[in-house]
N, C-alpha and C. Protein backbone atom coordinates (compact mmCIF):
# COMPACT_ATOMS: atom_id res chain seq x y z
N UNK A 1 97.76 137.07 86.49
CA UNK A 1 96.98 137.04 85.27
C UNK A 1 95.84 136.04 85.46
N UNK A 2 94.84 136.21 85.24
CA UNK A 2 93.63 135.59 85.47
C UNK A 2 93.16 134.49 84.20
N UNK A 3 93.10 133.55 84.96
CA UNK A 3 92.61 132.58 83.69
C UNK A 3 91.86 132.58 82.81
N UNK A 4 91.69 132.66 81.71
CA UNK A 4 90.07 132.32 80.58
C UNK A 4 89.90 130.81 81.05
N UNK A 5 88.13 130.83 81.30
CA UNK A 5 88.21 129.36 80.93
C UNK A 5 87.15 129.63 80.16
N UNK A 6 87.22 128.08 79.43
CA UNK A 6 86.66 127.53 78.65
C UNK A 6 84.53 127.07 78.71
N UNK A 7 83.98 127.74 77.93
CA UNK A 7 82.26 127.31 78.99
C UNK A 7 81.98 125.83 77.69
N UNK A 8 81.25 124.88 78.59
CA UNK A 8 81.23 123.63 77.56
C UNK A 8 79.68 124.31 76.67
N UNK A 9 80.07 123.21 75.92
CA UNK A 9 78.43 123.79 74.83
C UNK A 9 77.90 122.73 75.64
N UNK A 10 76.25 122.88 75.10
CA UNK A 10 75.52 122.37 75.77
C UNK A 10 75.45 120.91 75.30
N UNK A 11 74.76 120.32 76.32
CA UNK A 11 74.97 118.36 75.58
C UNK A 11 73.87 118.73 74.37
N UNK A 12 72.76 119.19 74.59
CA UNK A 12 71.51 119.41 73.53
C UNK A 12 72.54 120.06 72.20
N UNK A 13 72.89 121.12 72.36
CA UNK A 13 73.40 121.49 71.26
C UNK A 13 74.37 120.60 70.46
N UNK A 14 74.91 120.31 71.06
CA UNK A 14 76.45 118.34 70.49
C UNK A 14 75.36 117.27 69.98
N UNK A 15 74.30 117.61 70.49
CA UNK A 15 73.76 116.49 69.65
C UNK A 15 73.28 116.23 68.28
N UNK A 16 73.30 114.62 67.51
CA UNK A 16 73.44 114.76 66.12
C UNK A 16 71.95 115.51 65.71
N UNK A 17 71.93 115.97 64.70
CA UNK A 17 71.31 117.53 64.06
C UNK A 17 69.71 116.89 64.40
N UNK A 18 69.63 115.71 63.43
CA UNK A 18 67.61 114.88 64.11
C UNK A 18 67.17 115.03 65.30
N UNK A 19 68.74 114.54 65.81
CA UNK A 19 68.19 114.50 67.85
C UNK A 19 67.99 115.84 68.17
N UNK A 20 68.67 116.45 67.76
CA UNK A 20 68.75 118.31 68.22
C UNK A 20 67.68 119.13 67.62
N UNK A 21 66.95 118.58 66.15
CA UNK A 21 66.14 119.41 66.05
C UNK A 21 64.33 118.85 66.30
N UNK A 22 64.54 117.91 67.00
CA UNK A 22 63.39 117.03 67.58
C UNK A 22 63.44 117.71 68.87
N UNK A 23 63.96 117.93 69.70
CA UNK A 23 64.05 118.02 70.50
C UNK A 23 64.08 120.07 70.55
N UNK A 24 64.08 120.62 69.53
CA UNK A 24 63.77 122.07 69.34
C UNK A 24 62.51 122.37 68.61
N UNK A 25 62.17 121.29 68.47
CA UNK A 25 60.41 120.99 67.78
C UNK A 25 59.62 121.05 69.12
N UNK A 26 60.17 120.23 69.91
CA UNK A 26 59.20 119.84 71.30
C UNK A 26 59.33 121.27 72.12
N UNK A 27 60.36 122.07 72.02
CA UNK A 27 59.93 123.47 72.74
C UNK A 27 59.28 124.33 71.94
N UNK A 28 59.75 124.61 70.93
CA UNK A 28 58.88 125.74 69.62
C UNK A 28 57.61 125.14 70.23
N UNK A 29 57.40 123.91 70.03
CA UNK A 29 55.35 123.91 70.59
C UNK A 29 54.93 124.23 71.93
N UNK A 30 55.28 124.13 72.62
CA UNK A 30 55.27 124.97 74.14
C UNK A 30 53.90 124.35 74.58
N UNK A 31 53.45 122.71 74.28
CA UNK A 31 52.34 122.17 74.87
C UNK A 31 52.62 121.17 75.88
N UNK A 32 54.28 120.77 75.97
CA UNK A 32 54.62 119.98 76.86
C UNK A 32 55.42 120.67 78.28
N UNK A 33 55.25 119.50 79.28
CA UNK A 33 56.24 119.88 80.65
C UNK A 33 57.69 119.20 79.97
N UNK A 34 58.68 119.22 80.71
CA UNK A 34 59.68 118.79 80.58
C UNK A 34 59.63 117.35 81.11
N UNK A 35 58.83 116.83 81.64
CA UNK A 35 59.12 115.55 82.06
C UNK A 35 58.77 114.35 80.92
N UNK A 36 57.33 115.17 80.14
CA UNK A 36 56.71 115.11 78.71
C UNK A 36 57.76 114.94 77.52
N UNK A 37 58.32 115.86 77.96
CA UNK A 37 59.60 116.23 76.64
C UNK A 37 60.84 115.06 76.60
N UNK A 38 60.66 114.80 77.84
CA UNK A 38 61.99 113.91 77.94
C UNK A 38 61.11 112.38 77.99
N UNK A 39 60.24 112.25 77.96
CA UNK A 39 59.91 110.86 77.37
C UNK A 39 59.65 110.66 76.26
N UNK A 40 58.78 111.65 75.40
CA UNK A 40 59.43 111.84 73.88
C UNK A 40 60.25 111.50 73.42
N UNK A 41 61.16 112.48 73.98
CA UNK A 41 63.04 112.20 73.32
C UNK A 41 63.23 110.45 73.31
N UNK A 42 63.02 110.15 74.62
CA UNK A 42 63.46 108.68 74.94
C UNK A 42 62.62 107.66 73.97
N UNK A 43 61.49 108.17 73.76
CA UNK A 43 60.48 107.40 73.10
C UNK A 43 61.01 107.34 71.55
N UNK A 44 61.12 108.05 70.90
CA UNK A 44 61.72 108.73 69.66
C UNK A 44 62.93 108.04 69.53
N UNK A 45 64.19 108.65 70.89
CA UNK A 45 65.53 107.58 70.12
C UNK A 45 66.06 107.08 71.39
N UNK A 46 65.40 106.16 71.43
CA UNK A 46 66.30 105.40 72.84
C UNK A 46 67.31 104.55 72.93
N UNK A 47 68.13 104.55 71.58
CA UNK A 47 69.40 104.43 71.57
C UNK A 47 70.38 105.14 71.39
N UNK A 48 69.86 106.46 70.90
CA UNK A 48 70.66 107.69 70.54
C UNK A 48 70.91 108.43 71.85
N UNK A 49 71.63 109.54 71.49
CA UNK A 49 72.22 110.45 72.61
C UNK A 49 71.46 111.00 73.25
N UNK A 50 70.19 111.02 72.56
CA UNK A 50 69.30 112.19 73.58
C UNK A 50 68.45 111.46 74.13
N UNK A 51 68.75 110.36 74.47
CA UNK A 51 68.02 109.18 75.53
C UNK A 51 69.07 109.88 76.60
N UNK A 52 70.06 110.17 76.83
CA UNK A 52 70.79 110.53 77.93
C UNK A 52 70.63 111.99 78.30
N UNK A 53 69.54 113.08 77.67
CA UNK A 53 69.62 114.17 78.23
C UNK A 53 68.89 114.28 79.37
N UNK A 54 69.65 115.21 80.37
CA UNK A 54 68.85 115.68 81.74
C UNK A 54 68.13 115.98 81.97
N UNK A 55 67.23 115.85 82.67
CA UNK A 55 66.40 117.26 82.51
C UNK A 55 66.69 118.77 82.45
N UNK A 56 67.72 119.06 84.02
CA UNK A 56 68.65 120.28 83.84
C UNK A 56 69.08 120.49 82.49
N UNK A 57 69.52 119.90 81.66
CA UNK A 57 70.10 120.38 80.39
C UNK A 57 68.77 120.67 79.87
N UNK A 58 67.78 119.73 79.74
CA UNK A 58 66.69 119.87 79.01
C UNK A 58 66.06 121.13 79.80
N UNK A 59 65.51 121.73 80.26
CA UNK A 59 65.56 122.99 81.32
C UNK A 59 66.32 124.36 80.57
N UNK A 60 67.63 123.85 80.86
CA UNK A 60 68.34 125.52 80.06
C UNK A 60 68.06 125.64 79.18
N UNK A 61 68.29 124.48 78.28
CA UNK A 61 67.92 124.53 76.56
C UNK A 61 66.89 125.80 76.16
N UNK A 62 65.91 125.10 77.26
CA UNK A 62 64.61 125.12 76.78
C UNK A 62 64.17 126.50 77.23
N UNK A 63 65.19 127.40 78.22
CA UNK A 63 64.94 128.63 78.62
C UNK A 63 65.97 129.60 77.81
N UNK A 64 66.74 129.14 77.04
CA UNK A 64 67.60 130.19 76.07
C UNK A 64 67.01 129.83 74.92
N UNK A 65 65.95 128.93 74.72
CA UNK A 65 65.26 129.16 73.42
C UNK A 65 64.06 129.96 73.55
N UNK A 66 63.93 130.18 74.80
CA UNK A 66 62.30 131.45 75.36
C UNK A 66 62.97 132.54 74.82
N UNK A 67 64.48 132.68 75.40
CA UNK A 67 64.75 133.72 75.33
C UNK A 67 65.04 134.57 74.27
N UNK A 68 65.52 133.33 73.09
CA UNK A 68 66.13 133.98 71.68
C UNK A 68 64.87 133.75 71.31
N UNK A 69 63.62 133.18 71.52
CA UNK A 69 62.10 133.61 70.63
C UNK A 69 61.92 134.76 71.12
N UNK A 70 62.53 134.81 71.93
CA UNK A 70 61.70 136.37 72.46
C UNK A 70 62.36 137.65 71.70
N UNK A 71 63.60 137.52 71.91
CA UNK A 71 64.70 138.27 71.34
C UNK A 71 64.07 138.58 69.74
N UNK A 72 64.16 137.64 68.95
CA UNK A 72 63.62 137.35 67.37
C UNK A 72 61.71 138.01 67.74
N UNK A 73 61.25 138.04 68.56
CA UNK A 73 59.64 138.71 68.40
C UNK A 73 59.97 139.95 68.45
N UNK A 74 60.62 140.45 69.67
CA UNK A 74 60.96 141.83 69.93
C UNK A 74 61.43 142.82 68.57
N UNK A 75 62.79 141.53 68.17
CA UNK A 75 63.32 142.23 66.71
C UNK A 75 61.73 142.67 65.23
N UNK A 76 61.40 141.36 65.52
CA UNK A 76 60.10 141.43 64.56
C UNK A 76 59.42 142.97 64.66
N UNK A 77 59.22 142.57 65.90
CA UNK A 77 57.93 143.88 66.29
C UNK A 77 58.35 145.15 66.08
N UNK A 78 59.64 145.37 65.94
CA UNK A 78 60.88 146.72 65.84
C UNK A 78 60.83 146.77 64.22
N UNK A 79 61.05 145.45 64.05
CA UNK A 79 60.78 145.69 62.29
C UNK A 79 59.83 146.42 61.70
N UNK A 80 58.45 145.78 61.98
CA UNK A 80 57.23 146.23 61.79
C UNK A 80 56.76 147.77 61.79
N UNK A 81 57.61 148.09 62.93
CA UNK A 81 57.26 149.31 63.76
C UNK A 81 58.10 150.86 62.32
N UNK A 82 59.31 149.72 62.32
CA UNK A 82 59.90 150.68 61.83
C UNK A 82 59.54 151.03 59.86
N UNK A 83 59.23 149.98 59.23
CA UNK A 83 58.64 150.02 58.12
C UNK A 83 57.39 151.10 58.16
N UNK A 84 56.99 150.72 59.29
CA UNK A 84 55.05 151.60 58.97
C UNK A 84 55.77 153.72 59.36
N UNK A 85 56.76 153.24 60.19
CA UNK A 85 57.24 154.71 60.33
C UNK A 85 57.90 155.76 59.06
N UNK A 86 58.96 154.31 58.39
CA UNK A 86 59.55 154.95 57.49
C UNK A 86 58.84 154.71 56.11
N UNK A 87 57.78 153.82 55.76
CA UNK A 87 57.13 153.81 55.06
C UNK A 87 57.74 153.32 53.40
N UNK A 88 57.46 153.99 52.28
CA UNK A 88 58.03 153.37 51.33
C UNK A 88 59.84 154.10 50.88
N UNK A 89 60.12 154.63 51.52
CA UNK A 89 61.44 154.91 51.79
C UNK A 89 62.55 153.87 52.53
N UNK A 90 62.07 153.04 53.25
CA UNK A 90 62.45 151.85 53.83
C UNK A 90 63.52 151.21 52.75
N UNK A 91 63.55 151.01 52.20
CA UNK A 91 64.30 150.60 51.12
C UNK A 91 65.61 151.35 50.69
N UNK A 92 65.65 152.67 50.71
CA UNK A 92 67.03 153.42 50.71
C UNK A 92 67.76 153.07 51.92
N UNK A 93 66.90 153.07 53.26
CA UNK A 93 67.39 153.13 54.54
C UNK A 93 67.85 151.92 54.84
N UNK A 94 67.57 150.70 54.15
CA UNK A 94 67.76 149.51 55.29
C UNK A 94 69.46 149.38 54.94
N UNK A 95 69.84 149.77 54.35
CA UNK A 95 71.60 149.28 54.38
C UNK A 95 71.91 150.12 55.80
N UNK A 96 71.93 151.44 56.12
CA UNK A 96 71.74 152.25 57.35
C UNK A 96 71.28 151.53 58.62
N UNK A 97 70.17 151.30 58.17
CA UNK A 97 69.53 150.39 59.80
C UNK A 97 70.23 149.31 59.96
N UNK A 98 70.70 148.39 58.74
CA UNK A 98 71.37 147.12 58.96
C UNK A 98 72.87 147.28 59.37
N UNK A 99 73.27 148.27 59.31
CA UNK A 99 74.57 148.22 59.29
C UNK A 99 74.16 149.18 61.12
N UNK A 100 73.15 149.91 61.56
CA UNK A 100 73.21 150.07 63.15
C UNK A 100 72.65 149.34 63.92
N UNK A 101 71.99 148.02 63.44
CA UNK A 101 71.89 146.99 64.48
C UNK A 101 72.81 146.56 64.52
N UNK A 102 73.82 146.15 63.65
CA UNK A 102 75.07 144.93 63.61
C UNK A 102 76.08 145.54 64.42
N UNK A 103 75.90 146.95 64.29
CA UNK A 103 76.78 147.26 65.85
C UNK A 103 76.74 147.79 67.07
N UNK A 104 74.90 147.73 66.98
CA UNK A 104 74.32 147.35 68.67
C UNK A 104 74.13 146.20 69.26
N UNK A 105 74.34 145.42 68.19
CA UNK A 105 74.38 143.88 68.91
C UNK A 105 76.06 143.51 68.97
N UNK A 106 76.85 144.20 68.39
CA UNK A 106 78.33 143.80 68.59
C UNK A 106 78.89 144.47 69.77
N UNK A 107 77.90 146.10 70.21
CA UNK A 107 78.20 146.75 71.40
C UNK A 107 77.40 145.53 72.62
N UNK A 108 76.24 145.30 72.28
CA UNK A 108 75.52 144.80 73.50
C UNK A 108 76.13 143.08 73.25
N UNK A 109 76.47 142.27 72.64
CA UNK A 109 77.47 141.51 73.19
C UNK A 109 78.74 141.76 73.86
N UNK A 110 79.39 142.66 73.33
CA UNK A 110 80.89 142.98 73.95
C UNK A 110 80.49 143.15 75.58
N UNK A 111 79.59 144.09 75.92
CA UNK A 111 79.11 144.51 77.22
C UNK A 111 78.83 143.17 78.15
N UNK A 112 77.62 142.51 77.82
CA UNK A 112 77.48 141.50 78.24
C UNK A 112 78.95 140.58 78.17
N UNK A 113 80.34 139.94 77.50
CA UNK A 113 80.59 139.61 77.56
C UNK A 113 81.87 139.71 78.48
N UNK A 114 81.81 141.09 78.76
CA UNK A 114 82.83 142.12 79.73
C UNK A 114 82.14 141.81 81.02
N UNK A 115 80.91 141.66 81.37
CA UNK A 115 80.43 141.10 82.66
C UNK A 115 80.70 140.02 83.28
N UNK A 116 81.10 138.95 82.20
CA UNK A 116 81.53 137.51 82.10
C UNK A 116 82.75 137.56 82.62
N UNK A 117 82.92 136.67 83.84
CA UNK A 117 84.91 136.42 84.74
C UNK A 117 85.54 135.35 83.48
N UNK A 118 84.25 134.21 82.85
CA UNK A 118 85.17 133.31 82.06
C UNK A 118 85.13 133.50 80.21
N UNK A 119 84.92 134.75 80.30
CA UNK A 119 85.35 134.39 78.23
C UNK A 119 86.13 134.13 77.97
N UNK A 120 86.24 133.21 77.34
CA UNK A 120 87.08 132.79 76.46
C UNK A 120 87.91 133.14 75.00
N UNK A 121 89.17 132.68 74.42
CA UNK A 121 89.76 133.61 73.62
C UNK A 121 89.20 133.42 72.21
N UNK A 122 88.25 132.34 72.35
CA UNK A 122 87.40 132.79 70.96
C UNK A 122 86.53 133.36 70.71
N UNK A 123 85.87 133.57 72.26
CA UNK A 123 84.67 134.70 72.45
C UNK A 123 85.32 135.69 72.25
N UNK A 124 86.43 136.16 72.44
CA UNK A 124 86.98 137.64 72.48
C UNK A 124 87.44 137.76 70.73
N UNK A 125 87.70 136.50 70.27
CA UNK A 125 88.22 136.73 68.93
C UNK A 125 86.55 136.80 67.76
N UNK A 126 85.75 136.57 68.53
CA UNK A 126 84.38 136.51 67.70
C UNK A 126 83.60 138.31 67.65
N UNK A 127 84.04 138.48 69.31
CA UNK A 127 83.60 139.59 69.15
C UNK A 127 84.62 140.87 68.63
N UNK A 128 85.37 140.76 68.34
CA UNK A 128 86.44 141.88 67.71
C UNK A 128 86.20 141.32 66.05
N UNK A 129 85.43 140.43 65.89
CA UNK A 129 85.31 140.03 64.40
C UNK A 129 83.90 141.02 64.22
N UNK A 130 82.90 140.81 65.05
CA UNK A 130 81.48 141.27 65.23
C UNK A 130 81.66 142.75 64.68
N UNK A 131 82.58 143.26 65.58
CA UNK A 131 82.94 144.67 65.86
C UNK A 131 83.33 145.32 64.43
N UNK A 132 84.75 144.73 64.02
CA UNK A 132 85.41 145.14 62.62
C UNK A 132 83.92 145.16 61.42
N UNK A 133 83.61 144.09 61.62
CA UNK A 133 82.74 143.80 60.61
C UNK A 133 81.15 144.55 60.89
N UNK A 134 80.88 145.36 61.94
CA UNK A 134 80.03 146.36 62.41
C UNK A 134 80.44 147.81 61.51
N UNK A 135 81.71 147.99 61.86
CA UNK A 135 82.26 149.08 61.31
C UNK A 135 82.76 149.59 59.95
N UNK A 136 83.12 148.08 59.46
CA UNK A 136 82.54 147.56 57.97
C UNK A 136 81.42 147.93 57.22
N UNK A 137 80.50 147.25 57.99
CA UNK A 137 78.95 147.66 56.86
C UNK A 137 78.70 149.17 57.15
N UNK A 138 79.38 149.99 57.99
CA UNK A 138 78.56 151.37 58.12
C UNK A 138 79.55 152.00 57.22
N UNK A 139 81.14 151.99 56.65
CA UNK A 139 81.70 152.26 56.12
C UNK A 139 81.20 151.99 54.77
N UNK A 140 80.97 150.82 54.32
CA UNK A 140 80.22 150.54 52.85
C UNK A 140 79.06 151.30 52.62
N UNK A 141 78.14 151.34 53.69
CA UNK A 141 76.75 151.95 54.02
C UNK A 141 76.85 153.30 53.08
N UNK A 142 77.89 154.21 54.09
CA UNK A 142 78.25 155.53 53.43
C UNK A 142 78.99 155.44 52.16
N UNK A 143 79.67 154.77 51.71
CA UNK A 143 80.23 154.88 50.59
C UNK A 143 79.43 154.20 49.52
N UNK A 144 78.49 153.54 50.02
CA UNK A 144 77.38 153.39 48.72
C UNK A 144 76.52 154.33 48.14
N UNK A 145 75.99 154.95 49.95
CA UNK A 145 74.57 156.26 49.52
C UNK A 145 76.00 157.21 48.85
N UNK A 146 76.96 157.63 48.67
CA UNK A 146 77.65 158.74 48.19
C UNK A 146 78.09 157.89 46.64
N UNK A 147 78.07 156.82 46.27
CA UNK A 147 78.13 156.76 44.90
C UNK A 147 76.80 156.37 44.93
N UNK A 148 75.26 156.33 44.79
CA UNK A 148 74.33 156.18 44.41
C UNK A 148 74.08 157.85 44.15
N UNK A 149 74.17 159.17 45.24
CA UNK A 149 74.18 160.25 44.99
C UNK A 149 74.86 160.94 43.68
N UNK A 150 75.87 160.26 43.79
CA UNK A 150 76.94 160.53 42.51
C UNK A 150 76.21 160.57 41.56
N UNK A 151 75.80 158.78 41.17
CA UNK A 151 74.95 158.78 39.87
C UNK A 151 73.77 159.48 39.91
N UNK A 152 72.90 159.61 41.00
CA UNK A 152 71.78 160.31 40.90
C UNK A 152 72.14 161.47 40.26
N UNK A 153 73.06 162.71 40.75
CA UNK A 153 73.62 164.48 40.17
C UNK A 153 74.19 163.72 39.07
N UNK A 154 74.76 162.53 38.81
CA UNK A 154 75.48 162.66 37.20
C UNK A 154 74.16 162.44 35.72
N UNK A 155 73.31 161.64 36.36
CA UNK A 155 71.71 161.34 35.84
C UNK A 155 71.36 162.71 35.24
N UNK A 156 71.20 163.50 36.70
CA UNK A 156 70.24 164.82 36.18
C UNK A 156 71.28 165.76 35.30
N UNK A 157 72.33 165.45 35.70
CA UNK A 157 72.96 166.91 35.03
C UNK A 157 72.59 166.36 33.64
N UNK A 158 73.53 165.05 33.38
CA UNK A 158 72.65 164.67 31.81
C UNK A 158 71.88 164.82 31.40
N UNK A 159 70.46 164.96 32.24
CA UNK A 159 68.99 165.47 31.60
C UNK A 159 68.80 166.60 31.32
N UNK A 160 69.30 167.49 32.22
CA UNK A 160 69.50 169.22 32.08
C UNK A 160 70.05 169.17 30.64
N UNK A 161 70.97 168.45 30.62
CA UNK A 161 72.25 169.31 29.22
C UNK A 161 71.28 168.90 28.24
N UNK A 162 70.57 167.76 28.02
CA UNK A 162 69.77 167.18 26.95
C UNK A 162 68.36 168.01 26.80
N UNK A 163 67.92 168.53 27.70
CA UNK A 163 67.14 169.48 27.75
C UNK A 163 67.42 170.94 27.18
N UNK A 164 68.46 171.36 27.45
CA UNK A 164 69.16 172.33 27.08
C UNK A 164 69.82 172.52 25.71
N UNK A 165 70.11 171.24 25.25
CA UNK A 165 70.45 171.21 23.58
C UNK A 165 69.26 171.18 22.92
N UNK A 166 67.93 170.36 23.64
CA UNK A 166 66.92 170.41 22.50
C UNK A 166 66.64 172.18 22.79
N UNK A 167 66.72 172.71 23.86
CA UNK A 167 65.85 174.48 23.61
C UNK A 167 66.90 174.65 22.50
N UNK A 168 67.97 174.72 22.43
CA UNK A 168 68.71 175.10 21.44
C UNK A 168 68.46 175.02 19.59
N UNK A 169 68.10 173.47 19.84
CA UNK A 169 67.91 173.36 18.66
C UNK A 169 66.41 173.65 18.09
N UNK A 170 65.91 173.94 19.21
CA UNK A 170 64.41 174.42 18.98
C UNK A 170 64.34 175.95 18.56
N UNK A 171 65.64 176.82 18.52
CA UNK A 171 66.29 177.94 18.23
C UNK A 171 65.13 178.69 19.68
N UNK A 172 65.23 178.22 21.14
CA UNK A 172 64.77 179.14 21.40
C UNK A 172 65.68 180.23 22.73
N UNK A 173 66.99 179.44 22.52
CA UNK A 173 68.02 180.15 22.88
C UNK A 173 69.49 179.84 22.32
N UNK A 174 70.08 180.84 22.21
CA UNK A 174 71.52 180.73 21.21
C UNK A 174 72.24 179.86 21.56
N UNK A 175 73.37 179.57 21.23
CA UNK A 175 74.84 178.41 21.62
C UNK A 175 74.94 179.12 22.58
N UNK A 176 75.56 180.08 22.12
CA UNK A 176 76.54 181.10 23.35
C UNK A 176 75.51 180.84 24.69
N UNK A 177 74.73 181.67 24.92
CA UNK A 177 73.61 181.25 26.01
C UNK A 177 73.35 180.29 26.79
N UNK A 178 73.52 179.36 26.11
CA UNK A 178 73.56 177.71 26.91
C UNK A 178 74.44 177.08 27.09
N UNK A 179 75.71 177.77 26.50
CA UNK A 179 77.38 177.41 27.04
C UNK A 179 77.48 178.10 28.55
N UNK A 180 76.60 179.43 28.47
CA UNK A 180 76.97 180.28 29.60
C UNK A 180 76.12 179.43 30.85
N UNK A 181 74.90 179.33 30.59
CA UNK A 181 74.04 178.20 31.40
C UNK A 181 74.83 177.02 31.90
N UNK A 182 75.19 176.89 30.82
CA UNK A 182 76.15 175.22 31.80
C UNK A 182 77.49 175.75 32.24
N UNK A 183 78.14 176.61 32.03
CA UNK A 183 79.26 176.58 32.87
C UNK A 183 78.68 177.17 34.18
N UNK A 184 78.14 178.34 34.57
CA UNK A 184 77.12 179.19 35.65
C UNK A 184 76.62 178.47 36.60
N UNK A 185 75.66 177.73 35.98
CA UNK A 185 74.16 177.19 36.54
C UNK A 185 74.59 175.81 36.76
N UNK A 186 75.07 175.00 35.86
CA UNK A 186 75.25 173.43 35.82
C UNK A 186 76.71 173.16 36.39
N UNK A 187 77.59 173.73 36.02
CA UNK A 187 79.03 173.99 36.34
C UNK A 187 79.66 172.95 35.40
N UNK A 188 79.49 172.96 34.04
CA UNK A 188 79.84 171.97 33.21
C UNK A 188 80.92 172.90 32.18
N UNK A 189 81.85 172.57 31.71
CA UNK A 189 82.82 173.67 31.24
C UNK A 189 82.68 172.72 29.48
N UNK A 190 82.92 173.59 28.62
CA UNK A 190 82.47 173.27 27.09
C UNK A 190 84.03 172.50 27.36
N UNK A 191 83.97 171.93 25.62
CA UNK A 191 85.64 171.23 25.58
C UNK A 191 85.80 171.93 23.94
């Protein structure tokens, strides 16, 4: 049986939230080198923890935050793309779209994390959470558009019948006639 191990978080990320988000200020601006960045830090808190970051740490940090800006532009630009496509209908659809990204990113983590020799059993317990809860919103998804449909046919039939009592009372068709109309046509049975 093959071991899980454990991957450490990063020292940047353990650090207290000021030090950590000073130090995610200095990459979001993308005007410094890292050697820049790390005299900052030191300059800023040189008694705090992030007087002790590496550069190597400062390095990865600073390349999985390229990567999730990039990730978050890409998403953007997909956004964009997809509003101007679907236009002012966008709005019925996004429970649909939201509920098939949440389980292309729960497929394309699982994948990626199946490549991985060391996940760990909370990575495996995060992503079977990802997953359930993927399969979740597409289950609600459909069972919302089918009671919004509901009320939509329960709406109109109401308008029909109200339409149909005023011709009536407008005498320009009989009872009988518009009993036969709604049971036929509307499928509404008298009481």
């Amino acid at each position: 049986m093959s071991r899980i191990k454990r991957r450490r978080k990063s020292s940047i990320s353990r650090l207290p939230d000021e030090q950590r988000q000073y130090i995610e200020l200095l990459i979001r601006e993308g005007r410094h080198t890292l050697d820049e960045m790390l005299a900052a830090i030191r300059q800023r808190f040189p008694d705090g923890e992030a007087a002790q970051v590496s550069r190597s740490a400062l390095h990865r940090y600073d390349n999985a935050m390229t990567v999730l800006a990039g990730r978050m532009r890409e998403i953007e630009t997909m956004s964009q793309t997809l509003v101007g496509e679907l236009g002012d209908g966008i709005g019925e659809k996004t429970g649909e779209l939201l509920a098939q990204a949440i389980t292309t990113l729960a497929a394309n983590a699982t994948l990626r994390a199946h490549e991985q020799d060391d996940i760990s059993i909370e990575e495996v317990r995060r992503l079977a959470v990802a997953a359930k809860n993927a399969l979740d919103a597409q289950r609600v998804g459909l069972s919302v558009r089918r009671q919004i449909a509901e009320e939509a046919r329960q709406k109109l039939l109401r308008e029909q019948q109200a339409a149909l009592d005023n011709v009536v009372r407008a005498g320009g068709i009989s009872g009988e006639f518009a009993d036969t109309i709604r049971q036929q046509i509307l499928g509404v049975r008298q009481q």
